[in-house]
PDB file of N, CA and C in Angstrom:
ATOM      1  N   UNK A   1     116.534 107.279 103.635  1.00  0.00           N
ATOM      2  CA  UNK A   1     116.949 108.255 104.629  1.00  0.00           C
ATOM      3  C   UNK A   1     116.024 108.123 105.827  1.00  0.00           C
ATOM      4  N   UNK A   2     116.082 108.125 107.104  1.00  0.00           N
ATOM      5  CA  UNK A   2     115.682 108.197 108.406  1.00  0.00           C
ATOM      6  C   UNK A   2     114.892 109.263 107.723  1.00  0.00           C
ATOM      7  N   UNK A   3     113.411 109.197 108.858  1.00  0.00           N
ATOM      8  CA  UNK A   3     112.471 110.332 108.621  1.00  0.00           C
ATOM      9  C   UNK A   3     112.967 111.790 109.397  1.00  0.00           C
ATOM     10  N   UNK A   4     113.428 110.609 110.833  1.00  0.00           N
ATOM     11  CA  UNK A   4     114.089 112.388 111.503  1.00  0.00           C
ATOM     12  C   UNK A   4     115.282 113.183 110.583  1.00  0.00           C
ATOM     13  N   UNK A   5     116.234 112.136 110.011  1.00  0.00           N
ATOM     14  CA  UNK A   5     117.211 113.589 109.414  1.00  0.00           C
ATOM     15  C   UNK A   5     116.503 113.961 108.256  1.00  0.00           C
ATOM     16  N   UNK A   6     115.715 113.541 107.477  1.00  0.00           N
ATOM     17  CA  UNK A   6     114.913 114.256 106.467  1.00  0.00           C
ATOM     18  C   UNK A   6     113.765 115.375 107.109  1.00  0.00           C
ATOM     19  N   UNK A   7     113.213 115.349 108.077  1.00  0.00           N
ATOM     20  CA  UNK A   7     112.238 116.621 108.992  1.00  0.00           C
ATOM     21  C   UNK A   7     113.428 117.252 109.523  1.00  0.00           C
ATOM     22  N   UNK A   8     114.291 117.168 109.900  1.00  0.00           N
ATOM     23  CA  UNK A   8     115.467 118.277 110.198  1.00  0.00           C
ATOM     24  C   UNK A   8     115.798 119.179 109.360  1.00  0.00           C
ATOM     25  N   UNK A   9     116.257 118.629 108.202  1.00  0.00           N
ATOM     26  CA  UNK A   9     117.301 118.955 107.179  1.00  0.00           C
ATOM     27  C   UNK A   9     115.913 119.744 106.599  1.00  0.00           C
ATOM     28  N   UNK A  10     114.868 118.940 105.520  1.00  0.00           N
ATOM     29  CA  UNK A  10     114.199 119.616 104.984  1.00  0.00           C
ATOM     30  C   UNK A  10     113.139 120.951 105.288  1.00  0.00           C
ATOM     31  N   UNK A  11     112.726 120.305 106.861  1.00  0.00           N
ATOM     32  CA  UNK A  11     111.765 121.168 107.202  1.00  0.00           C
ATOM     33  C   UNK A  11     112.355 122.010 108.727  1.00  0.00           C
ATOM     34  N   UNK A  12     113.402 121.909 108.415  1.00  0.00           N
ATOM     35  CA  UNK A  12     114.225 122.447 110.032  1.00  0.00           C
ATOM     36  C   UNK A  12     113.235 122.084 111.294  1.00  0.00           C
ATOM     37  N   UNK A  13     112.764 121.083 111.374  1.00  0.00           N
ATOM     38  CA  UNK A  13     112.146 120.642 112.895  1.00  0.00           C
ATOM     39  C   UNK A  13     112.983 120.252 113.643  1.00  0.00           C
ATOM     40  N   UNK A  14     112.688 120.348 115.141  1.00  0.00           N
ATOM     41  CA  UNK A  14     114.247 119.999 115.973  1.00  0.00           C
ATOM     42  C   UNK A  14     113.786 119.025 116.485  1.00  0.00           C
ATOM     43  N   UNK A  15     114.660 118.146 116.488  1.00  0.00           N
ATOM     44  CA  UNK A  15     114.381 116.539 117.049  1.00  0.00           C
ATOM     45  C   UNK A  15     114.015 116.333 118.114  1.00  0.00           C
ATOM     46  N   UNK A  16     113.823 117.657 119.249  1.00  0.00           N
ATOM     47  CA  UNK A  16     112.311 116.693 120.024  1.00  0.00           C
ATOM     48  C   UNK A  16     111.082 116.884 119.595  1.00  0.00           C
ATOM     49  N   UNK A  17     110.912 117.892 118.931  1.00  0.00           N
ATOM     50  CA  UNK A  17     109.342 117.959 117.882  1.00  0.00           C
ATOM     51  C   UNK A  17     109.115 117.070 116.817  1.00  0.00           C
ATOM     52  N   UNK A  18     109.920 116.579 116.846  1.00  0.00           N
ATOM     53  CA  UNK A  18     109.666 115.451 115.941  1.00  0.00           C
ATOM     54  C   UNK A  18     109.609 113.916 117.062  1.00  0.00           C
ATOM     55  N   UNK A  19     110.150 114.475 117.824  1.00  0.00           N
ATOM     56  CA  UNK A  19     110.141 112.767 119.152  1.00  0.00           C
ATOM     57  C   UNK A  19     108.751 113.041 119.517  1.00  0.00           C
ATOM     58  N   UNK A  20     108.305 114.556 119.814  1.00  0.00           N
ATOM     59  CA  UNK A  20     106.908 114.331 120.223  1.00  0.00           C
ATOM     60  C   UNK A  20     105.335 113.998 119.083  1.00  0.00           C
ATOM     61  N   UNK A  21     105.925 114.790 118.106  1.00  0.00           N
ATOM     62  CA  UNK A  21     104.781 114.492 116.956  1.00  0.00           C
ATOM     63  C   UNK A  21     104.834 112.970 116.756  1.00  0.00           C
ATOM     64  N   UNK A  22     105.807 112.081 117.513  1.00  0.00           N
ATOM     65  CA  UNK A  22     105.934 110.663 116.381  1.00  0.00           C
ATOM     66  C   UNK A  22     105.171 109.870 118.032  1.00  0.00           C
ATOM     67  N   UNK A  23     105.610 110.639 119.346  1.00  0.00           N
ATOM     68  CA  UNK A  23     105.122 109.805 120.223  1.00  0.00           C
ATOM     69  C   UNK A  23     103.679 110.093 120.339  1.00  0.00           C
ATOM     70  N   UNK A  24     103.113 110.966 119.709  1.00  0.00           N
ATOM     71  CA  UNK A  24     101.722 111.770 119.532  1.00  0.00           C
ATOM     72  C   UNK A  24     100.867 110.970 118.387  1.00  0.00           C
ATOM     73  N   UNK A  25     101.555 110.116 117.678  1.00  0.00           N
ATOM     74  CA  UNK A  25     100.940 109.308 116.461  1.00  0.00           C
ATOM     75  C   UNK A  25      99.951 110.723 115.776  1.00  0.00           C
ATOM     76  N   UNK A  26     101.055 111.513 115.436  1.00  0.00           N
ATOM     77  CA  UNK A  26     101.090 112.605 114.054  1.00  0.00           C
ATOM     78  C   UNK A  26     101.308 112.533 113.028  1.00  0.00           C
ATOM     79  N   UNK A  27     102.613 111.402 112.426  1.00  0.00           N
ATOM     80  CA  UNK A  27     103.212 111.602 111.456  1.00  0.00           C
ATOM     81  C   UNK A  27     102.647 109.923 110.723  1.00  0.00           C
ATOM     82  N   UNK A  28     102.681 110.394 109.635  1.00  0.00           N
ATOM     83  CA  UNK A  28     101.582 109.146 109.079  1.00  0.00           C
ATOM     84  C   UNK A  28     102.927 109.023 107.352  1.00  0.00           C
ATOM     85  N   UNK A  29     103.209 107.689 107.478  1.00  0.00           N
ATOM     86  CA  UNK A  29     104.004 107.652 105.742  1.00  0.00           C
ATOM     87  C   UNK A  29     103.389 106.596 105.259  1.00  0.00           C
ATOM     88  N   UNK A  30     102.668 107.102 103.939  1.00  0.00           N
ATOM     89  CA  UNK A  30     101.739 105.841 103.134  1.00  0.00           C
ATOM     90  C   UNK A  30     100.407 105.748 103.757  1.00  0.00           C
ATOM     91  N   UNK A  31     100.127 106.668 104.138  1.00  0.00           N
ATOM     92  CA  UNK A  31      99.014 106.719 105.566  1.00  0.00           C
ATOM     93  C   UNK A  31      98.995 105.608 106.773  1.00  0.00           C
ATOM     94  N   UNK A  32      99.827 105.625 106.996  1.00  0.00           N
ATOM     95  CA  UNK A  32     100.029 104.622 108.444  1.00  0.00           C
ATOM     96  C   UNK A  32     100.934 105.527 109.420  1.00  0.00           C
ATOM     97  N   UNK A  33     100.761 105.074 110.294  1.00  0.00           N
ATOM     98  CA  UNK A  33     101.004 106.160 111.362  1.00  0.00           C
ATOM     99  C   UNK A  33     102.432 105.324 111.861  1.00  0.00           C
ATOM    100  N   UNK A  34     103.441 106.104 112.022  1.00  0.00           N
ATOM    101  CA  UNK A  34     104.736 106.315 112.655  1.00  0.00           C
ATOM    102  C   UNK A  34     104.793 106.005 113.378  1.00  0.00           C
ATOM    103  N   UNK A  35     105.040 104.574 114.327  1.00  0.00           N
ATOM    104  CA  UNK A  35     105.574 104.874 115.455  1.00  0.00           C
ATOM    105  C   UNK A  35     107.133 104.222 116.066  1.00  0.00           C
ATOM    106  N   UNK A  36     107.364 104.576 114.718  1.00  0.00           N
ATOM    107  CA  UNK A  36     108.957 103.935 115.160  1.00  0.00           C
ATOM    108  C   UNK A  36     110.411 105.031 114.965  1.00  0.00           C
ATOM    109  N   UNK A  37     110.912 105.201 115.927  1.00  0.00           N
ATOM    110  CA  UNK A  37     111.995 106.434 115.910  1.00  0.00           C
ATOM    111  C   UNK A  37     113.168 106.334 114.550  1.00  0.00           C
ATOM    112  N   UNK A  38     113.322 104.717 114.065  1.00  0.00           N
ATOM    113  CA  UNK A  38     114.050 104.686 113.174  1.00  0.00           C
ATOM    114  C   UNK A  38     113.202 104.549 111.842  1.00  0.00           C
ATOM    115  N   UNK A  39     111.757 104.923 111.706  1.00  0.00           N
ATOM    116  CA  UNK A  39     111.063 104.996 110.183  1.00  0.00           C
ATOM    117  C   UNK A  39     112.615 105.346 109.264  1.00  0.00           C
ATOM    118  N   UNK A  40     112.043 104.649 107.930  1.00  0.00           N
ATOM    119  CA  UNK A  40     112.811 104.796 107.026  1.00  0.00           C
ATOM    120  C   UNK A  40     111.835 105.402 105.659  1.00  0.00           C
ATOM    121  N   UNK A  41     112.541 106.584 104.870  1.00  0.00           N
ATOM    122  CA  UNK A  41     111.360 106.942 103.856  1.00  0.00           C
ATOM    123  C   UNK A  41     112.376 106.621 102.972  1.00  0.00           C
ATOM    124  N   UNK A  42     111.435 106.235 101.997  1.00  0.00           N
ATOM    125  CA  UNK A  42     111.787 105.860 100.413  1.00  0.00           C
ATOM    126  C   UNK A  42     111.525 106.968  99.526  1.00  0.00           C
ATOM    127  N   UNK A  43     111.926 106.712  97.995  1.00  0.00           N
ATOM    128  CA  UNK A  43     111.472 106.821  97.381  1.00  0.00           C
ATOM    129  C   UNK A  43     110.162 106.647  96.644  1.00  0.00           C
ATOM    130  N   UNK A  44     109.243 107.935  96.488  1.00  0.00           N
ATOM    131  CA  UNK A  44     108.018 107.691  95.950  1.00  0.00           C
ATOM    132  C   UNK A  44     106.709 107.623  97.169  1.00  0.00           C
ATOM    133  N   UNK A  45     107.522 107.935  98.743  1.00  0.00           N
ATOM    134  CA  UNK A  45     106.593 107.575  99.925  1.00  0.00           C
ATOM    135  C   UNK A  45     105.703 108.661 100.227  1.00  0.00           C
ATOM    136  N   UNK A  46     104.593 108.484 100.641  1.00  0.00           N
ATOM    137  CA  UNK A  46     103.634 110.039 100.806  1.00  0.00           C
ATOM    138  C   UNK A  46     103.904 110.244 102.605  1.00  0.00           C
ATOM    139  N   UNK A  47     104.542 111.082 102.559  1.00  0.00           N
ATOM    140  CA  UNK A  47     104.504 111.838 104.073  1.00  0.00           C
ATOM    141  C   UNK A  47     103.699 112.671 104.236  1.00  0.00           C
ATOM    142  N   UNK A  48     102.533 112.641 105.535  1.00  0.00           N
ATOM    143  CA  UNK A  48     101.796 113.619 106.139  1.00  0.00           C
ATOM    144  C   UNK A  48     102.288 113.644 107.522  1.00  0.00           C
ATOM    145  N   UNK A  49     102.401 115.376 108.054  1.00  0.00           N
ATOM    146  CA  UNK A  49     101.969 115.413 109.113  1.00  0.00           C
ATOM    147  C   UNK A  49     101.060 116.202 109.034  1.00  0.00           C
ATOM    148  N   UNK A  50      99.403 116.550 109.454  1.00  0.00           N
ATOM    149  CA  UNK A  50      98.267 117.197 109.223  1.00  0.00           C
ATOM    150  C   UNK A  50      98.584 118.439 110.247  1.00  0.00           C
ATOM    151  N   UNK A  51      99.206 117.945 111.488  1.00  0.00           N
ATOM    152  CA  UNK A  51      99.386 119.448 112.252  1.00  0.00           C
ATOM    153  C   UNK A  51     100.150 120.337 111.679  1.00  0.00           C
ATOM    154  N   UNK A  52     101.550 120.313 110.874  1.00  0.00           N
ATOM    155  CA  UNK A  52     102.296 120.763 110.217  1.00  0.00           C
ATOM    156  C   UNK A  52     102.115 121.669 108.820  1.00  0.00           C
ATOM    157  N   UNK A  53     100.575 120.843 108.508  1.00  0.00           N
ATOM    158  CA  UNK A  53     100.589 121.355 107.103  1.00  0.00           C
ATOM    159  C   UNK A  53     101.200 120.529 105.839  1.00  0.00           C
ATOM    160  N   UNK A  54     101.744 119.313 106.521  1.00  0.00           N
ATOM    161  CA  UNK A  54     102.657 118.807 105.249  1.00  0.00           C
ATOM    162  C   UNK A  54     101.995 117.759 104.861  1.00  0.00           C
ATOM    163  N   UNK A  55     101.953 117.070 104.079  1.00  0.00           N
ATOM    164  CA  UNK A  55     101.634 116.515 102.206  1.00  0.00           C
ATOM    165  C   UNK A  55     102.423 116.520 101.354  1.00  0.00           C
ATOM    166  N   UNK A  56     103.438 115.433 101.548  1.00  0.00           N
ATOM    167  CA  UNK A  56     104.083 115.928 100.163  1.00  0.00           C
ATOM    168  C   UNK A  56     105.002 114.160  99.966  1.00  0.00           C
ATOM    169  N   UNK A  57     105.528 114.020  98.435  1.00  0.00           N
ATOM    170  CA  UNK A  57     105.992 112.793  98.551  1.00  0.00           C
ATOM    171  C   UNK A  57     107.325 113.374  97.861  1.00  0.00           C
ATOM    172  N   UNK A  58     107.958 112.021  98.751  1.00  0.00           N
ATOM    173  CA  UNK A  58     109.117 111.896  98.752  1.00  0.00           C
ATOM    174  C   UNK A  58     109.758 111.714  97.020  1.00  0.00           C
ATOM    175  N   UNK A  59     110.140 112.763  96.181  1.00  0.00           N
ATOM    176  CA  UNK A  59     110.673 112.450  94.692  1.00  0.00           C
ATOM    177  C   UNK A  59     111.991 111.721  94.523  1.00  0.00           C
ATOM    178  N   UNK A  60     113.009 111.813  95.455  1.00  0.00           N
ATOM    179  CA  UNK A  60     114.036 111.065  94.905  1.00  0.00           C
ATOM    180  C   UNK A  60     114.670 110.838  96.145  1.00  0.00           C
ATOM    181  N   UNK A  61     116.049 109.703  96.419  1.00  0.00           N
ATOM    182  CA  UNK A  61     115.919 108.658  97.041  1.00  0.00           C
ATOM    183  C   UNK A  61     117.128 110.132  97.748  1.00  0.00           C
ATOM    184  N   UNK A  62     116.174 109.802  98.966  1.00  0.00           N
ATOM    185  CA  UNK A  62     117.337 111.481 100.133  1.00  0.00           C
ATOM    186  C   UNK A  62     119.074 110.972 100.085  1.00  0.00           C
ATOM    187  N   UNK A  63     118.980 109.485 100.178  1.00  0.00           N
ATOM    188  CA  UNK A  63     120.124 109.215 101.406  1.00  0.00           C
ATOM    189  C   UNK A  63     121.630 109.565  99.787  1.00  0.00           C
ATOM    190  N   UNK A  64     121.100 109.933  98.996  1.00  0.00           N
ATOM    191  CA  UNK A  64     121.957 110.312  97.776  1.00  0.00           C
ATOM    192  C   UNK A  64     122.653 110.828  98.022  1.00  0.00           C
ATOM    193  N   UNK A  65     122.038 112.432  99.115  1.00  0.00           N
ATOM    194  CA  UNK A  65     122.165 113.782  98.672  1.00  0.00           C
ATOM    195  C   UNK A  65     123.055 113.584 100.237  1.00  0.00           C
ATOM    196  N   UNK A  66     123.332 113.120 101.027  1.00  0.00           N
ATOM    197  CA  UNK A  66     123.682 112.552 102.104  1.00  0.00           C
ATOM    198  C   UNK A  66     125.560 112.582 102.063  1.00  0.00           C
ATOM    199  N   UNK A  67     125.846 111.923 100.824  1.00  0.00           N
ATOM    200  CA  UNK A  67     127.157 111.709 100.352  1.00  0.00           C
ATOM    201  C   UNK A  67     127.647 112.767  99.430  1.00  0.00           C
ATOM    202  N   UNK A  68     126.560 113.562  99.239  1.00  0.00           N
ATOM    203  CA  UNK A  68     127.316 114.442  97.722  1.00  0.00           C
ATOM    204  C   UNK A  68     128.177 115.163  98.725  1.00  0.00           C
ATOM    205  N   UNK A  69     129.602 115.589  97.632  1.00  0.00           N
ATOM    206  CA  UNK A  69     130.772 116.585  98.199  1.00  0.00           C
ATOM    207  C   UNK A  69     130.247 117.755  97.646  1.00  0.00           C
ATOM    208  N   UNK A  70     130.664 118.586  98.297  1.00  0.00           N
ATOM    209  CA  UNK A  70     130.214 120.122  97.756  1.00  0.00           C
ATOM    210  C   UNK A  70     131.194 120.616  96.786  1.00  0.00           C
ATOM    211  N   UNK A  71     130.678 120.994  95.882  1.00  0.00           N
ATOM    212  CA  UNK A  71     131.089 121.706  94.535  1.00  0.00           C
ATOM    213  C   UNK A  71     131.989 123.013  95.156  1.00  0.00           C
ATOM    214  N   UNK A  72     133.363 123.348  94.310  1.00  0.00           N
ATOM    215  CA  UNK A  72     134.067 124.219  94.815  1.00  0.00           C
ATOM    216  C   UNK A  72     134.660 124.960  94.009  1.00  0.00           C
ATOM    217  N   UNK A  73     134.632 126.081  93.821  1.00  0.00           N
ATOM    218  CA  UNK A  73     134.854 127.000  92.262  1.00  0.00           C
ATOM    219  C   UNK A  73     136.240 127.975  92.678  1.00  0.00           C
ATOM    220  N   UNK A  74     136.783 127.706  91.835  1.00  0.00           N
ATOM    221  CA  UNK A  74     138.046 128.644  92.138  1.00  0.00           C
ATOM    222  C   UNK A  74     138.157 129.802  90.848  1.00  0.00           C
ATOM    223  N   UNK A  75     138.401 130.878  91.435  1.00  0.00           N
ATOM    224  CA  UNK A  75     138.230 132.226  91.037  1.00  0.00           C
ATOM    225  C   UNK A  75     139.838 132.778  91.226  1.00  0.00           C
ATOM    226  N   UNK A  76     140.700 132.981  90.096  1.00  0.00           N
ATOM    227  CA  UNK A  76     141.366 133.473  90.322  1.00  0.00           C
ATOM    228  C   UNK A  76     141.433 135.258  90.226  1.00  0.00           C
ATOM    229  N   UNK A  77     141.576 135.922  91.176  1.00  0.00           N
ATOM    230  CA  UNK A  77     141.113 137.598  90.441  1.00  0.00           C
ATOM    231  C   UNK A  77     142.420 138.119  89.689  1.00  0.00           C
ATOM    232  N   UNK A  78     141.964 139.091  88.654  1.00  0.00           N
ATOM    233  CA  UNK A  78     143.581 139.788  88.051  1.00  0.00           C
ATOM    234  C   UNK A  78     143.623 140.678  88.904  1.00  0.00           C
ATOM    235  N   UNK A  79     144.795 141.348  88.329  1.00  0.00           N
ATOM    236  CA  UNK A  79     145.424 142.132  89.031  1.00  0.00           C
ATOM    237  C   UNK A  79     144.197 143.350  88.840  1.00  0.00           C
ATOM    238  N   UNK A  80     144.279 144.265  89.599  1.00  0.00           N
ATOM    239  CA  UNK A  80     143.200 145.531  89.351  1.00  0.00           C
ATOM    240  C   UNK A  80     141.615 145.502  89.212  1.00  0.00           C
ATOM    241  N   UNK A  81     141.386 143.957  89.387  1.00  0.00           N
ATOM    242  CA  UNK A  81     139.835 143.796  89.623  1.00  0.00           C
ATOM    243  C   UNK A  81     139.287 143.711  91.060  1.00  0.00           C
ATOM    244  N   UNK A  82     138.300 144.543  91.505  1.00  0.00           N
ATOM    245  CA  UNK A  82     138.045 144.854  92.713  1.00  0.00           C
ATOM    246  C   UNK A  82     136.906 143.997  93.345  1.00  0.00           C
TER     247      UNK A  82
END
């Protein structure tokens, strides 16, 4: 998964805070510093940004969760249930 739609999605950052933390050499994956707009994170990758507060690694592979369809439950009500 792209690092920007994973800092969007996960951490709701808006994509120029993330254009500036990456043109700011903030964002560090594997401890190397970011400076490419299309970074790609893996599975198992350690993302820091230290201004943010974040530390944390990547557990399972994002671009999965990317394609899932959303689950859809149908409820039929009876008659007289409110």
């Amino acid at each position: 998964m792209l690092l920007r739609a994973y800092l969007q999605t996960k951490h709701q950052l808006p994509r120029r805070k993330i254009t500036l933390l990456i043109d700011n050499g903030k964002i560090f994956i594997n401890k190397e510093k970011v400076n490419n707009y299309k970074a790609e994170l893996l599975e198992k990758d350690l993302l820091e940004i230290p201004d943010l507060r974040i530390k944390e690694y990547i557990l399972s592979d994002a671009s999965n969760t990317e394609n899932k369809k959303p689950d859809f439950i149908l409820f039929n009500k009876p008659k007289g249930y409110t």
